[in-house]
Protein backbone atom coordinates (compact mmCIF):
# COMPACT_ATOMS: atom_id res chain seq x y z
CA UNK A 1 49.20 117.65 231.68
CA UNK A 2 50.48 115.98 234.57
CA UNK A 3 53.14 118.55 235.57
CA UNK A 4 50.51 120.93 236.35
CA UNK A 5 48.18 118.76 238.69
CA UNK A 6 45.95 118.40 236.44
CA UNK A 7 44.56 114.29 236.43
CA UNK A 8 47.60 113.83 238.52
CA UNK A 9 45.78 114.03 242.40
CA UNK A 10 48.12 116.15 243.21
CA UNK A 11 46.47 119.35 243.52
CA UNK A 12 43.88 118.23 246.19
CA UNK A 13 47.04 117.56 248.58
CA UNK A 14 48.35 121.02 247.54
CA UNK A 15 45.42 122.71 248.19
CA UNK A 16 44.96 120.71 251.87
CA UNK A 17 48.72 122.08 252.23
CA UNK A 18 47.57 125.75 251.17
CA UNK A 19 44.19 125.93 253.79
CA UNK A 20 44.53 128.73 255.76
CA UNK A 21 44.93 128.04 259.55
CA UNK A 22 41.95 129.03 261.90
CA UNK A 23 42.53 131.93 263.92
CA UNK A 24 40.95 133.51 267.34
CA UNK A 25 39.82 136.20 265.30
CA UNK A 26 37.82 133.86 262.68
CA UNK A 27 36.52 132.44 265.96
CA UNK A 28 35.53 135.84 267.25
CA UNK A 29 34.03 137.36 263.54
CA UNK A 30 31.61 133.57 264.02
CA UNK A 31 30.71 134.55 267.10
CA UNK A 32 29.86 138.00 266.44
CA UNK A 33 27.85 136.86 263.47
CA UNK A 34 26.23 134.24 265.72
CA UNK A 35 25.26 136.88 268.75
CA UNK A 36 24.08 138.91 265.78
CA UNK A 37 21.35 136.52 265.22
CA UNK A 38 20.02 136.09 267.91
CA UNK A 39 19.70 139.20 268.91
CA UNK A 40 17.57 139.47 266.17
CA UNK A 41 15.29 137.21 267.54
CA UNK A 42 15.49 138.55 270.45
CA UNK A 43 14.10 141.65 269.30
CA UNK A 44 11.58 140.17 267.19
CA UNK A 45 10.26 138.23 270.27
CA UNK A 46 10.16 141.76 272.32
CA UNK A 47 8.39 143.21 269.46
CA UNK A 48 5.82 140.12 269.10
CA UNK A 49 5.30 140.44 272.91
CA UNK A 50 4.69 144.26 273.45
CA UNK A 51 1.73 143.59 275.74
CA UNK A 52 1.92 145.35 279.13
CA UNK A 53 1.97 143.79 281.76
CA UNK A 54 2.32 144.33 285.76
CA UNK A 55 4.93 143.14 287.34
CA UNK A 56 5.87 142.83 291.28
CA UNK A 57 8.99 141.87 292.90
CA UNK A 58 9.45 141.76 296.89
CA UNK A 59 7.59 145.75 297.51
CA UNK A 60 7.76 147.00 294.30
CA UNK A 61 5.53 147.04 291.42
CA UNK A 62 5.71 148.33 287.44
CA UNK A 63 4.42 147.84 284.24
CA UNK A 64 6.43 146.52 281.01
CA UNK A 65 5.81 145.00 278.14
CA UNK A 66 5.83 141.28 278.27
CA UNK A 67 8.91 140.34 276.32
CA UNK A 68 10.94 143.00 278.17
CA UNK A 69 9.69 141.94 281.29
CA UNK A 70 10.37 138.45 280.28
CA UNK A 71 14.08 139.47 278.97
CA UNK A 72 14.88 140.76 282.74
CA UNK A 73 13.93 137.49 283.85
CA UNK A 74 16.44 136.19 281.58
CA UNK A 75 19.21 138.32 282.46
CA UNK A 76 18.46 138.00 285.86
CA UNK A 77 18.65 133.89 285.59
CA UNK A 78 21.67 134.13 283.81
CA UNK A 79 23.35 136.63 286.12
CA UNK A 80 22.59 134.37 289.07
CA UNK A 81 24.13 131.23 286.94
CA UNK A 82 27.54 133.55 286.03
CA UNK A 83 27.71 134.44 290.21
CA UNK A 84 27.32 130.58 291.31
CA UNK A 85 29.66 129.38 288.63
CA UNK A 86 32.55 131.94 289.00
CA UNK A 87 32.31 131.00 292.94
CA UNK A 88 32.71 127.30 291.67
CA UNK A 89 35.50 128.69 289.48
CA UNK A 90 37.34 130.59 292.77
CA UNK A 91 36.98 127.63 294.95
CA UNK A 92 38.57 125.22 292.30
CA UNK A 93 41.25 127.46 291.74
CA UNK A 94 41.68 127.97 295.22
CA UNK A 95 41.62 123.69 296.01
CA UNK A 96 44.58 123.43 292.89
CA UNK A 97 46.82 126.20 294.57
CA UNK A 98 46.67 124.61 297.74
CA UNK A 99 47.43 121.39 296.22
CA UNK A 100 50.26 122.62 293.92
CA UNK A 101 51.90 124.45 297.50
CA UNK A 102 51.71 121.54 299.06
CA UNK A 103 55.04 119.30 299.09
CA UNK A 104 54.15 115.50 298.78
């Protein structure tokens, strides 16, 4: 019984030793499946908020319905975020290069 694993302990280290490695792509399939769900409630939300509504920006103005409406907003946040970090991003590059050229 004991050459098997069986009672031993042994197969529990074995099967540590066997585990399959994490990949990019497992990261990638959980973040598909992830992005997956939320979108789902994110259309569920535009679907629960399908009131229109008027909005105005600077000399424009339009009717959506609230959750799309609300969903530009979003995007529009977000976009500004990506634009003020990737100039963050740039300039720290930028500040290492200098650095690295730089003989001490």
């Amino acid at each position: 019984m004991a050459e098997n694993g069986v009672g031993s302990g042994r197969r529990g280290d074995e099967d540590r030793a066997e585990q399959l490695e994490r990949t990019r792509t497992g990261g990638i399939w959980v973040s598909v499946v992830i992005a997956a769900v939320v979108l789902v409630f994110l259309l569920v939300f535009i679907l629960q908020n399908f009131d229109t509504v008027t909005v105005r920006f600077l000399w424009t103005a339009g009717t959506l319905p609230l959750g799309v409406a609300m969903l530009f907003s979003v995007l529009a946040g977000a976009l500004l975020v990506a634009l003020i970090g990737t100039a963050r991003i740039l300039q720290l590059r930028r500040s290492a290069k200098h650095r690295a050229v730089k003989p001490e």
